[in-house]
C-alpha atoms as a PDB file:
ATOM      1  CA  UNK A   1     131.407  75.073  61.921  1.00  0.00           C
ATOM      2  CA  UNK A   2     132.013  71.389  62.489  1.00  0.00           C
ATOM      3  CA  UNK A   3     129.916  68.406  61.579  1.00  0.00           C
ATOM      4  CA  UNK A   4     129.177  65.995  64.038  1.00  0.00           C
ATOM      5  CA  UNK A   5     128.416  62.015  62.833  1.00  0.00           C
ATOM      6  CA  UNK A   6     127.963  58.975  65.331  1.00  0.00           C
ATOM      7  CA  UNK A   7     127.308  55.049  64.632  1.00  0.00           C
ATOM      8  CA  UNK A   8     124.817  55.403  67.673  1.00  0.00           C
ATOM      9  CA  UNK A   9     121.896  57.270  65.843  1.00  0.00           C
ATOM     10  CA  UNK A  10     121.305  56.885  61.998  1.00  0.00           C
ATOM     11  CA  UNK A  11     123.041  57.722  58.991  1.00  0.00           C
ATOM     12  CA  UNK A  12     121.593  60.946  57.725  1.00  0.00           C
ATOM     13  CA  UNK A  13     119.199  59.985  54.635  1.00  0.00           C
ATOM     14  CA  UNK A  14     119.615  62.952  52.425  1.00  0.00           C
ATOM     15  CA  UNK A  15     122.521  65.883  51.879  1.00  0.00           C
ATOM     16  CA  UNK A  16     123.140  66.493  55.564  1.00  0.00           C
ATOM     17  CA  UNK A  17     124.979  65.878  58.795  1.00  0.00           C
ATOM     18  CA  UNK A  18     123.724  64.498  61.609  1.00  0.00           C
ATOM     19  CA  UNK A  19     124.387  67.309  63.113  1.00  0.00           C
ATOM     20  CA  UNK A  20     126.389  70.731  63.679  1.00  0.00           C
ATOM     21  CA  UNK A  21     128.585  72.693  65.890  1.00  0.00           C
ATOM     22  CA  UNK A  22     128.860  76.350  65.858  1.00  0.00           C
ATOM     23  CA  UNK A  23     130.492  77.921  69.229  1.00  0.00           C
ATOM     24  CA  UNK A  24     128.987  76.265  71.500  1.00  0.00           C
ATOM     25  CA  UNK A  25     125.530  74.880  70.453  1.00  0.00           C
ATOM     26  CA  UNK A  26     124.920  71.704  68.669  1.00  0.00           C
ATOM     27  CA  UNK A  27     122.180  71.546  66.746  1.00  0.00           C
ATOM     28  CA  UNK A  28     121.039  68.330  66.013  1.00  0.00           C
ATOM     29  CA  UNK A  29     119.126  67.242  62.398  1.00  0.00           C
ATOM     30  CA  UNK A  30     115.163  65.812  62.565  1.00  0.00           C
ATOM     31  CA  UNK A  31     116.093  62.113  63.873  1.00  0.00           C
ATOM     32  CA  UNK A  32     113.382  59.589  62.785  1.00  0.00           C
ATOM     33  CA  UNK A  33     112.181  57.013  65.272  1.00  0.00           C
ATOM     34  CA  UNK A  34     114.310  54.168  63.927  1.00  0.00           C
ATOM     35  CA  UNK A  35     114.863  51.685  66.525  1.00  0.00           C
ATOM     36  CA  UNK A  36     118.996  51.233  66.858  1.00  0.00           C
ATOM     37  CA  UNK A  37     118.816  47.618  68.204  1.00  0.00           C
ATOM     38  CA  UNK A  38     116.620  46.295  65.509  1.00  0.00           C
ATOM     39  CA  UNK A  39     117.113  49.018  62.700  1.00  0.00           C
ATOM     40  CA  UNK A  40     113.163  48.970  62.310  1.00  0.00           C
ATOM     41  CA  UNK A  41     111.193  52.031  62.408  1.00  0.00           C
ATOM     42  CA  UNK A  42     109.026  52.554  65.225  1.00  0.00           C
ATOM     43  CA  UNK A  43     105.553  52.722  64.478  1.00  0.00           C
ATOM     44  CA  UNK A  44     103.829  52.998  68.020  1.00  0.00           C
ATOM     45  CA  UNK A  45     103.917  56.662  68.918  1.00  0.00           C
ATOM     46  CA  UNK A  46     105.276  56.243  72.547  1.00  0.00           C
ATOM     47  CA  UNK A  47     107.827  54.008  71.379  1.00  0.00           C
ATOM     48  CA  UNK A  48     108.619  55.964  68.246  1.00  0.00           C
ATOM     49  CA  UNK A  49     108.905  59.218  70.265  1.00  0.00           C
ATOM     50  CA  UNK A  50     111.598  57.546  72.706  1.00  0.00           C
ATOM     51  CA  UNK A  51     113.658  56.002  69.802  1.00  0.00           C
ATOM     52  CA  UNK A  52     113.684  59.502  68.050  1.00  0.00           C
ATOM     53  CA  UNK A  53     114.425  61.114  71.368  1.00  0.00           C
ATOM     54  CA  UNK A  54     117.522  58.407  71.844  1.00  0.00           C
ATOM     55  CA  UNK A  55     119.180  59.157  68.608  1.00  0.00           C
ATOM     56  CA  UNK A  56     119.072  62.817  68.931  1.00  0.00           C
ATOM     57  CA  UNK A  57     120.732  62.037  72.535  1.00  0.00           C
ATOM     58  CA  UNK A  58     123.275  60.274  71.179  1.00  0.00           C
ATOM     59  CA  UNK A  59     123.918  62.799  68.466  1.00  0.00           C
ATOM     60  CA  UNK A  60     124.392  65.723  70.993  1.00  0.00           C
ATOM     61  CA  UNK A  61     126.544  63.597  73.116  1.00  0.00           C
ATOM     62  CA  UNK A  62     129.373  62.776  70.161  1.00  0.00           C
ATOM     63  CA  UNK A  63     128.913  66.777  70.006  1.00  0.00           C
ATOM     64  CA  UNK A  64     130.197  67.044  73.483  1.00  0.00           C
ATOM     65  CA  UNK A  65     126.626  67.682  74.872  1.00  0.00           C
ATOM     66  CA  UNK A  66     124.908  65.638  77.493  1.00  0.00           C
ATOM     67  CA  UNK A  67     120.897  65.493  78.427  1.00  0.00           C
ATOM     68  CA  UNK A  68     120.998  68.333  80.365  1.00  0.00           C
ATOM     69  CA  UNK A  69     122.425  70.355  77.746  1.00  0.00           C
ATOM     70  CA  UNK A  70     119.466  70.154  75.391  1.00  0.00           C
ATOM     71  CA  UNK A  71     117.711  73.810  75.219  1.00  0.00           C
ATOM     72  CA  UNK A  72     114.828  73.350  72.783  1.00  0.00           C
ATOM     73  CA  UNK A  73     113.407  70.087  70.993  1.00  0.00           C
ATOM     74  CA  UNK A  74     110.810  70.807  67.928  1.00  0.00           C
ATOM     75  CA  UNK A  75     108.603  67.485  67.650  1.00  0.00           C
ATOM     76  CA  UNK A  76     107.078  67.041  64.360  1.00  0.00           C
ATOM     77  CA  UNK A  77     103.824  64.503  64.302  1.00  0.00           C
ATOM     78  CA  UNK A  78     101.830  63.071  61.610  1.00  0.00           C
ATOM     79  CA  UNK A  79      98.666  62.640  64.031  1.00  0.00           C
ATOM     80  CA  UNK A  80      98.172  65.507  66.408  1.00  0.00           C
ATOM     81  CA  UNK A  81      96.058  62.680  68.196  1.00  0.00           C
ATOM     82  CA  UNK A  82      98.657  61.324  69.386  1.00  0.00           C
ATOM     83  CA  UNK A  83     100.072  64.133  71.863  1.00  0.00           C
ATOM     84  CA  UNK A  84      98.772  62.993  74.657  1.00  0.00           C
ATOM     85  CA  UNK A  85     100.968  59.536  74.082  1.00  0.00           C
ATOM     86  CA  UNK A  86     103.761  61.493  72.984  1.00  0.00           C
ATOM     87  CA  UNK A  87     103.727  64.121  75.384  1.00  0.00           C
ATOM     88  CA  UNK A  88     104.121  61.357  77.786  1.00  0.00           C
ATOM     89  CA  UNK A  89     107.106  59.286  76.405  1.00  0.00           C
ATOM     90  CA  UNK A  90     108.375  62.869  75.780  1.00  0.00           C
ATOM     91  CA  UNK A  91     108.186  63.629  79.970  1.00  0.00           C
ATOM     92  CA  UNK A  92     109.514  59.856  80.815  1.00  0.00           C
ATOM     93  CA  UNK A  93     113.170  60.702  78.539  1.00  0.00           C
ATOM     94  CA  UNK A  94     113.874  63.929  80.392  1.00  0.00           C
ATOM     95  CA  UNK A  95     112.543  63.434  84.054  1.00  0.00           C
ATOM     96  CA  UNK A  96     112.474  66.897  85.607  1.00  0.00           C
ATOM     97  CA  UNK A  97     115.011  68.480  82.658  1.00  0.00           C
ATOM     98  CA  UNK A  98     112.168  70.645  80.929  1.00  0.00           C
ATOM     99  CA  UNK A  99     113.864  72.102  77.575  1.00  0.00           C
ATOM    100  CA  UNK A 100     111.639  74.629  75.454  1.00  0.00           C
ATOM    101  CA  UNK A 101     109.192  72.679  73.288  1.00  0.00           C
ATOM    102  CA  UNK A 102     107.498  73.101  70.019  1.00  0.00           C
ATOM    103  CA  UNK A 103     105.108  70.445  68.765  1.00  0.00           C
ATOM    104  CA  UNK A 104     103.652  70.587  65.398  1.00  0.00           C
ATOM    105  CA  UNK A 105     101.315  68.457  63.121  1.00  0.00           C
ATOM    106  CA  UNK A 106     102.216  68.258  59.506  1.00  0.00           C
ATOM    107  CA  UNK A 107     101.316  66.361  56.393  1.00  0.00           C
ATOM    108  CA  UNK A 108     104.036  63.687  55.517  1.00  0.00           C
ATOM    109  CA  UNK A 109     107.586  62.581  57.053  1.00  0.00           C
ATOM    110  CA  UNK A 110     110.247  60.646  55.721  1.00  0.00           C
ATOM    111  CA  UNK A 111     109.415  57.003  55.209  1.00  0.00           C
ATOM    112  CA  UNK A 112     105.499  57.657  56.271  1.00  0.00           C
ATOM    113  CA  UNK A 113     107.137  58.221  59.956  1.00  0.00           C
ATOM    114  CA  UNK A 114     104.905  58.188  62.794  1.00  0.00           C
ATOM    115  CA  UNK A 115     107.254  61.376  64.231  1.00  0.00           C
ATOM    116  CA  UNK A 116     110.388  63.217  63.758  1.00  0.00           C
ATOM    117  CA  UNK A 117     112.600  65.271  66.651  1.00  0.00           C
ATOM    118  CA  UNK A 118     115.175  67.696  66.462  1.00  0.00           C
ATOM    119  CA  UNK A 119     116.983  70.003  69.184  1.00  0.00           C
ATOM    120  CA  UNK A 120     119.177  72.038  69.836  1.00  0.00           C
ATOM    121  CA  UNK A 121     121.853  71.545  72.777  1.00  0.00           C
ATOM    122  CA  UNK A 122     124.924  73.471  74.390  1.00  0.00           C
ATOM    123  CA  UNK A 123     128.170  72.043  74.397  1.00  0.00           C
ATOM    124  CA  UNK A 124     129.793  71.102  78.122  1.00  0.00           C
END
């Protein structure tokens, strides 16, 4: 197993990596929609889901992964209202790459986040 860590998404905010290699899939942890320009966590769903989508990106790339390479994404919302926004955002990051999908409602995230995304990619 290897751990994988990059500058380009953030830090992991409890006992974990950002992510982990074993063989050849990466599995990347829940990524929070924090903005990496401003460092701010994004509130509006469409934006938050692109952020969080972006810093799971960047965590499969240092893992030798690329867009393409991502297999199945679980979303995690706090307002199941809000699929129809996400959904959409979720269909603008990967064009006509159509990984398996779960999307889930649940109580509470991590700093009262809008969302959270994880996935799980191959390595090239």
């Amino acid at each position: 197993m290897k751990f994988i860590s990059t500058e380009k998404a953030p830090a992991a905010i409890g006992p974990y990596s950002q992510g982990t290699i074993i063989g050849n899939t990466i599995f990347a942890s829940g990524q929070l929609p924090i903005n990496m320009q401003t460092g701010e966590l994004e509130s509006d769903p469409a934006k938050a889901c692109k952020a969080s989508l972006s810093n799971v990106l960047e965590i499969v790339k240092a893992g030798g992964g690329n867009l393409e390479t991502i297999a199945k994404v679980n979303v995690y919302v706090k307002n199941m209202d809000d699929f129809a926004v996400v959904n959409k955002a979720y269909e603008e990051f990967f064009g006509s790459h159509k990984p398996a999908r779960a999307c889930v409602q649940i109580a509470k995230l991590p700093k009262d986040a809008t969302l959270e995304i994880e996935a799980i990619a191959e390595v090239e």
